[in-house]
Protein backbone atom coordinates (compact mmCIF):
# COMPACT_ATOMS: atom_id res chain seq x y z
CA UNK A 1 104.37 22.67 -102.15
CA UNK A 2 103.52 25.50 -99.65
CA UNK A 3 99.72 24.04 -99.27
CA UNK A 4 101.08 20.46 -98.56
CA UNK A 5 103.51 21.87 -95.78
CA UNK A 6 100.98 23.43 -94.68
CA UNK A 7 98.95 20.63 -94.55
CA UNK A 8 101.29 18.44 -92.41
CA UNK A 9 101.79 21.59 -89.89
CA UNK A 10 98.47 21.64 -89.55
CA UNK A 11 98.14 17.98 -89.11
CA UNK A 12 100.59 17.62 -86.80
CA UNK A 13 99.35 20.42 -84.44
CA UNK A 14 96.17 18.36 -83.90
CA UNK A 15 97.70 14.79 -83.10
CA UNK A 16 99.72 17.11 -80.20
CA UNK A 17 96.68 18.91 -79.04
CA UNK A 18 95.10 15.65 -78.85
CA UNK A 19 97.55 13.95 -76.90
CA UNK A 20 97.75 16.46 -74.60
CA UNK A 21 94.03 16.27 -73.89
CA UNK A 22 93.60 12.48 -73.67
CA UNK A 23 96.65 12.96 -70.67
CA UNK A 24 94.49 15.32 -68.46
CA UNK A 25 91.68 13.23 -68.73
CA UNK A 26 93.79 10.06 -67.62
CA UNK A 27 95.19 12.09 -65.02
CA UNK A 28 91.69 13.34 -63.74
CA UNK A 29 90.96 9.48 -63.78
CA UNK A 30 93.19 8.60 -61.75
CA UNK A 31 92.62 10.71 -59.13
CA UNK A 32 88.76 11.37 -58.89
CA UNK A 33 88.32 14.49 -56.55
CA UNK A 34 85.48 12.68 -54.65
CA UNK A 35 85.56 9.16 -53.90
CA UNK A 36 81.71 7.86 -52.34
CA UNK A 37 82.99 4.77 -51.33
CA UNK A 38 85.21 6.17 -49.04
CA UNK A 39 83.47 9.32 -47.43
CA UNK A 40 83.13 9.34 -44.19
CA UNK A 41 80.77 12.32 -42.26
CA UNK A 42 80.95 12.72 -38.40
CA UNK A 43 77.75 13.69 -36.29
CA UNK A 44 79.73 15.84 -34.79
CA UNK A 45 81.22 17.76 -37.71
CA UNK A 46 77.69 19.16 -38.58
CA UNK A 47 76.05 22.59 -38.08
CA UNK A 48 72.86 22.30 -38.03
CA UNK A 49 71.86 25.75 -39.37
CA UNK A 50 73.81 25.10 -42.38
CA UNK A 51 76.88 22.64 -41.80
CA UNK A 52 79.46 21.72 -44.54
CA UNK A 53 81.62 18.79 -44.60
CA UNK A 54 85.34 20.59 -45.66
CA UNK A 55 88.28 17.99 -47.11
CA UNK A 56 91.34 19.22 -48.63
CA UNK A 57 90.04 19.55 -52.24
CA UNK A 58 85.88 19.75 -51.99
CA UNK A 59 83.31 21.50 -50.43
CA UNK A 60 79.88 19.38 -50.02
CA UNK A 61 77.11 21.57 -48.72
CA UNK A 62 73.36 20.41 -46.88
CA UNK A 63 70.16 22.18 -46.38
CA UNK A 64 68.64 22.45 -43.68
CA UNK A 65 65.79 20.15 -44.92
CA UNK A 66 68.48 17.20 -44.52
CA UNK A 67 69.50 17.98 -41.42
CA UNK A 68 69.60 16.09 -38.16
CA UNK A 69 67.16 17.31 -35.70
CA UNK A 70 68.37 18.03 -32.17
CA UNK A 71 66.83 16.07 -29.05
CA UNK A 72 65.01 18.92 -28.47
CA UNK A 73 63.00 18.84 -31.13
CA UNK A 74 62.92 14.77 -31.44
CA UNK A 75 61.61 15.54 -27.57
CA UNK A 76 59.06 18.17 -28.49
CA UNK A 77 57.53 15.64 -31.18
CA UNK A 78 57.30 12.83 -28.61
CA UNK A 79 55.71 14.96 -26.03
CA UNK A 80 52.67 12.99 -26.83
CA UNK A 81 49.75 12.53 -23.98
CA UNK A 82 49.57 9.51 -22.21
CA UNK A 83 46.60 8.20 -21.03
CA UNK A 84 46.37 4.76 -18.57
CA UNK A 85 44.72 2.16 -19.59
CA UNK A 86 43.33 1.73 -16.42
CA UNK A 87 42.60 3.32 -13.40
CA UNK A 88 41.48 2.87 -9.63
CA UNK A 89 39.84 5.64 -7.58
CA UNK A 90 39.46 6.00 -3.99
CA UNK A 91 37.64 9.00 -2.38
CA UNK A 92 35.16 11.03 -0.44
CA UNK A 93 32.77 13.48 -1.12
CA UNK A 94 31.28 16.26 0.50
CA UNK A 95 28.47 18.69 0.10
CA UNK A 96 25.80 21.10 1.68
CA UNK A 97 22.31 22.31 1.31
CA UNK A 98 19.89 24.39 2.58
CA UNK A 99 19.03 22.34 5.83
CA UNK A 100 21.22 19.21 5.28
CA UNK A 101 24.72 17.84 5.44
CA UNK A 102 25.69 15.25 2.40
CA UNK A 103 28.71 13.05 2.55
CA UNK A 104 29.98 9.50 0.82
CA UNK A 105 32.62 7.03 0.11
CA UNK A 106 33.10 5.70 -3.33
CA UNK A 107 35.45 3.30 -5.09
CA UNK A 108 35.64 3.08 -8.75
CA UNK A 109 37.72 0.91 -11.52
CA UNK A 110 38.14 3.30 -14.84
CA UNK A 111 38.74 1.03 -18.10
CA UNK A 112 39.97 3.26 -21.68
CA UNK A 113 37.38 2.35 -23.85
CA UNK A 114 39.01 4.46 -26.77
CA UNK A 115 41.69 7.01 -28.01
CA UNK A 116 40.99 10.17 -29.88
CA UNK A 117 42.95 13.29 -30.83
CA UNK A 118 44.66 14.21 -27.70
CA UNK A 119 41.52 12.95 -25.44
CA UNK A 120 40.74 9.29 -24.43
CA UNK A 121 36.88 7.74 -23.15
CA UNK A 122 36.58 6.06 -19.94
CA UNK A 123 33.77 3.43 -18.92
CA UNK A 124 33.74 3.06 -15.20
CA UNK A 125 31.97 0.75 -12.50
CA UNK A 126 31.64 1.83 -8.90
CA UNK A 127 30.23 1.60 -5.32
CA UNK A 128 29.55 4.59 -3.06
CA UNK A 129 28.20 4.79 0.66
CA UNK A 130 25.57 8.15 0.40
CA UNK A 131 24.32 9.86 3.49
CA UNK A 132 22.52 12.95 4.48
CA UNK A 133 21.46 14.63 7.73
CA UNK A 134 19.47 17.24 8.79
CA UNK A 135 17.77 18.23 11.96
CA UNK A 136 14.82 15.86 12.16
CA UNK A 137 15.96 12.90 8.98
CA UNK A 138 18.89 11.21 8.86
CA UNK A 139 19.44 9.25 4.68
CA UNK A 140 22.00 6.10 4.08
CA UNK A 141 22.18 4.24 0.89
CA UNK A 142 24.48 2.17 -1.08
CA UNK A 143 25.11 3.17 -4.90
CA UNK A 144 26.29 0.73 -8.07
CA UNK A 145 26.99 3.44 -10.34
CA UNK A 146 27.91 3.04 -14.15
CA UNK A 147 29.84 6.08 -16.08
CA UNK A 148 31.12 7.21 -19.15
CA UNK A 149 33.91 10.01 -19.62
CA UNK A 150 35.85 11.93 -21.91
CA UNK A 151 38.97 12.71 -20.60
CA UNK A 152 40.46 15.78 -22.19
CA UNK A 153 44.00 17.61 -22.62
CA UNK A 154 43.41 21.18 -21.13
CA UNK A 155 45.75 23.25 -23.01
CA UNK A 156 49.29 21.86 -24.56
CA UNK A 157 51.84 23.20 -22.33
CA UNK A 158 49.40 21.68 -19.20
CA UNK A 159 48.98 18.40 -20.00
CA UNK A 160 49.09 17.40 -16.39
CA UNK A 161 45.62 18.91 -16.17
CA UNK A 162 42.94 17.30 -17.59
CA UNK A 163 39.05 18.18 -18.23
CA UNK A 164 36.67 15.64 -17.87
CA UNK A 165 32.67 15.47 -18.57
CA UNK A 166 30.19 12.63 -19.03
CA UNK A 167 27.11 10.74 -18.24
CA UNK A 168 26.35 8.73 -14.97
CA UNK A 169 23.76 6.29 -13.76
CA UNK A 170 23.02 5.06 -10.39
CA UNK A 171 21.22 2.68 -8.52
CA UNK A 172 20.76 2.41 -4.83
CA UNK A 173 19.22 0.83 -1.68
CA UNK A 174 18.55 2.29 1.82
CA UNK A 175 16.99 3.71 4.79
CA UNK A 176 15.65 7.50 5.73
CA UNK A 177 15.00 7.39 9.43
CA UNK A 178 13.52 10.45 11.01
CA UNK A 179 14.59 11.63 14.61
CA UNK A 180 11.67 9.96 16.78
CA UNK A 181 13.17 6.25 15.39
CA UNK A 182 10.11 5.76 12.79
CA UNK A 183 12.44 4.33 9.22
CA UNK A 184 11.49 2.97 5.88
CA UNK A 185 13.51 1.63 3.22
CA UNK A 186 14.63 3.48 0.04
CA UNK A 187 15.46 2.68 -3.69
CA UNK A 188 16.84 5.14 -5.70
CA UNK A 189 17.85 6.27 -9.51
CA UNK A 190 19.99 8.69 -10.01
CA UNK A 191 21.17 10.07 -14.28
CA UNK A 192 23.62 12.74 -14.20
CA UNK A 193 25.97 14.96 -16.52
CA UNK A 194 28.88 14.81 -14.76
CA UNK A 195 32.27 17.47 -15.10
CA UNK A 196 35.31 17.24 -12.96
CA UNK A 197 39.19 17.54 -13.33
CA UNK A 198 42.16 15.13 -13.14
CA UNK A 199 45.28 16.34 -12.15
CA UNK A 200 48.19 13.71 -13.08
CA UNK A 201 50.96 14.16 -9.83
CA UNK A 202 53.22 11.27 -10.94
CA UNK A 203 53.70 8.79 -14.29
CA UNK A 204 51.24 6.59 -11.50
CA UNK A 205 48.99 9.10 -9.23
CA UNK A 206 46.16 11.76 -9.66
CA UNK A 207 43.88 13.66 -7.97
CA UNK A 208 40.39 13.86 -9.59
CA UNK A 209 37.90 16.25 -8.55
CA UNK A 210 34.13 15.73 -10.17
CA UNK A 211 30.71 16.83 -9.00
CA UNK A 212 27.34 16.45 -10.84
CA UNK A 213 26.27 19.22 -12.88
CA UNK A 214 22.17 17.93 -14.03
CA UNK A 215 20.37 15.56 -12.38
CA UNK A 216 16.99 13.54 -12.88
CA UNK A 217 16.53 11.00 -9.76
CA UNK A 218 13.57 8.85 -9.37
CA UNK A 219 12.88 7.94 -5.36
CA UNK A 220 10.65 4.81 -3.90
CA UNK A 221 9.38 4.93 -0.27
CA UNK A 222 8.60 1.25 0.40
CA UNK A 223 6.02 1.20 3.59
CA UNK A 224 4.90 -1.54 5.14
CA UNK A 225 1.75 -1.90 3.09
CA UNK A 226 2.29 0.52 0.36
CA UNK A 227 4.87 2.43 -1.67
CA UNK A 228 5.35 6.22 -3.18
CA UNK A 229 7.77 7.26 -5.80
CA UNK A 230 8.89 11.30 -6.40
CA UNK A 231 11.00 12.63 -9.54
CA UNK A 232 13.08 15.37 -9.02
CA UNK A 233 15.51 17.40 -11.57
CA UNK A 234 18.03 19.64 -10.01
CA UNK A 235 21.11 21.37 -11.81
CA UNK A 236 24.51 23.31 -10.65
CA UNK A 237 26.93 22.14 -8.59
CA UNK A 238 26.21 21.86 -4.57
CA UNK A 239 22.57 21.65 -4.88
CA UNK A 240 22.12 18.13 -3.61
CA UNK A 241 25.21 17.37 -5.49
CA UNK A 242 28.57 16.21 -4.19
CA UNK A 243 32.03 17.45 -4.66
CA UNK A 244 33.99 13.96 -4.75
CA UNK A 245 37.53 14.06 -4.21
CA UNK A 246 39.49 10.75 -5.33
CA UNK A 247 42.93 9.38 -5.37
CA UNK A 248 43.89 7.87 -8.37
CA UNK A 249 46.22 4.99 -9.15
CA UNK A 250 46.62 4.29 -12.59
CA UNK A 251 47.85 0.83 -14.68
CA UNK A 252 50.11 0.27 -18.24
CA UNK A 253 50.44 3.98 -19.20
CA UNK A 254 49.93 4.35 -23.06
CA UNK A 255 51.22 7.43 -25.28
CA UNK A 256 48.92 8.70 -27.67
């Protein structure tokens, strides 16, 4: 008799534990703690170092992996070099030697051939008016010249400043007239490695400076009844070599 009371007390103790348990969970049912559908985070709520998002009964906390970057750093990724597509130069050029005086004019158009890492190439066409004095010959002639550059980033944090180096051919036509009126014509050309600088001013203007650095030039004399041709090498700058100096205007500006 003892056992079956037992039993039943014992029975009875786990129906009300039971019922008390399947309450709490209805109750936690009812009212979830977080509800996704419904959660709403502000921009301007977050830290980025290590924000939290704080309601009355949760915490929810983000790494910094997760979170937002500023505009400065969205700006320091997009601080990308841009090169033109295209380019027009205007300049002059000067330069001395031992007993003569050089000078020209030039005009080129500068096309981006291609983009690499933080440098572009350049293929440019051109015209420039050469001459050259000296106490006793005075030398005018016309060049078509033909280049191709790499235009460089100097250093990150100047990326105004650009290096530049390259090869350039030239052809050209004209006279050397001495001082007592006697003149011939001329035919000249001209390979060069060429170095220089561009210095971007505005989104749309540069200077460029650039000056031949080797040289290998092939000259014709044309006579009246006969001809003579000289080859000549020369290297470093302002030995028979210009320093040109060109304003640049530059087209459709690309980011790299």
């Amino acid at each position: 008799m003892k056992t079956k009371q037992l039993f039943l007390f014992v029975l009875a103790l786990l129906i009300t534990c039971a019922a008390s348990l399947q309450s709490q969970n209805l109750l936690v049912s009812e009212t979830p703690l977080l509800d996704l559908d419904v959660l709403s985070v502000s921009s301007n709520s977050i830290d980025l170092e290590s924000y939290e998002v704080n309601t009355e009964d949760y915490t929810l906390e983000y790494s910094i992996e997760n979170a937002p970057k500023s505009i400065t750093e969205n700006d320091a990724q997009s601080n990308v070099v841009a090169y033109a597509l295209s380019m027009i130069a205007l300049g002059a050029g000067f330069g001395v030697n031992a007993d003569q005086t050089l000078w020209c004019l030039h005009a080129e158009y500068y096309l981006r051939l291609a983009m690499l890492n933080r440098a572009a190439i350049y293929g440019s066409v051109g015209a420039t008016y050469n001459g050259s004095s000296s106490d006793f010959l005075t030398t005018t002639i016309f060049d078509v010249t033909l280049k191709v550059l790499m235009f460089t980033q100097l250093a990150k944090q100047y990326q105004q400043v650009r290096f530049l180096y390259g090869l350039a051919a030239a052809y050209g036509f004209g006279k050397e007239k001495f001082e007592d009126g006697f003149s011939y014509d001329i035919t000249r050309l001209t390979m060069s490695l060429v170095i220089g600088f561009q210095i971007m001013l505005t989104q749309q203007w540069a200077l460029m400076i650039q000056s031949n650095l080797l040289n290998y030039q092939e000259l014709t004399r044309t006579f009246e009844d006969f001809e003579t041709k000289a080859y000549s090498r020369w290297a470093l700058i302002n030995k028979n070599n210009l320093l040109a100096l060109s304003l640049i205007y530059t087209f459709a500006n690309s980011k790299r």
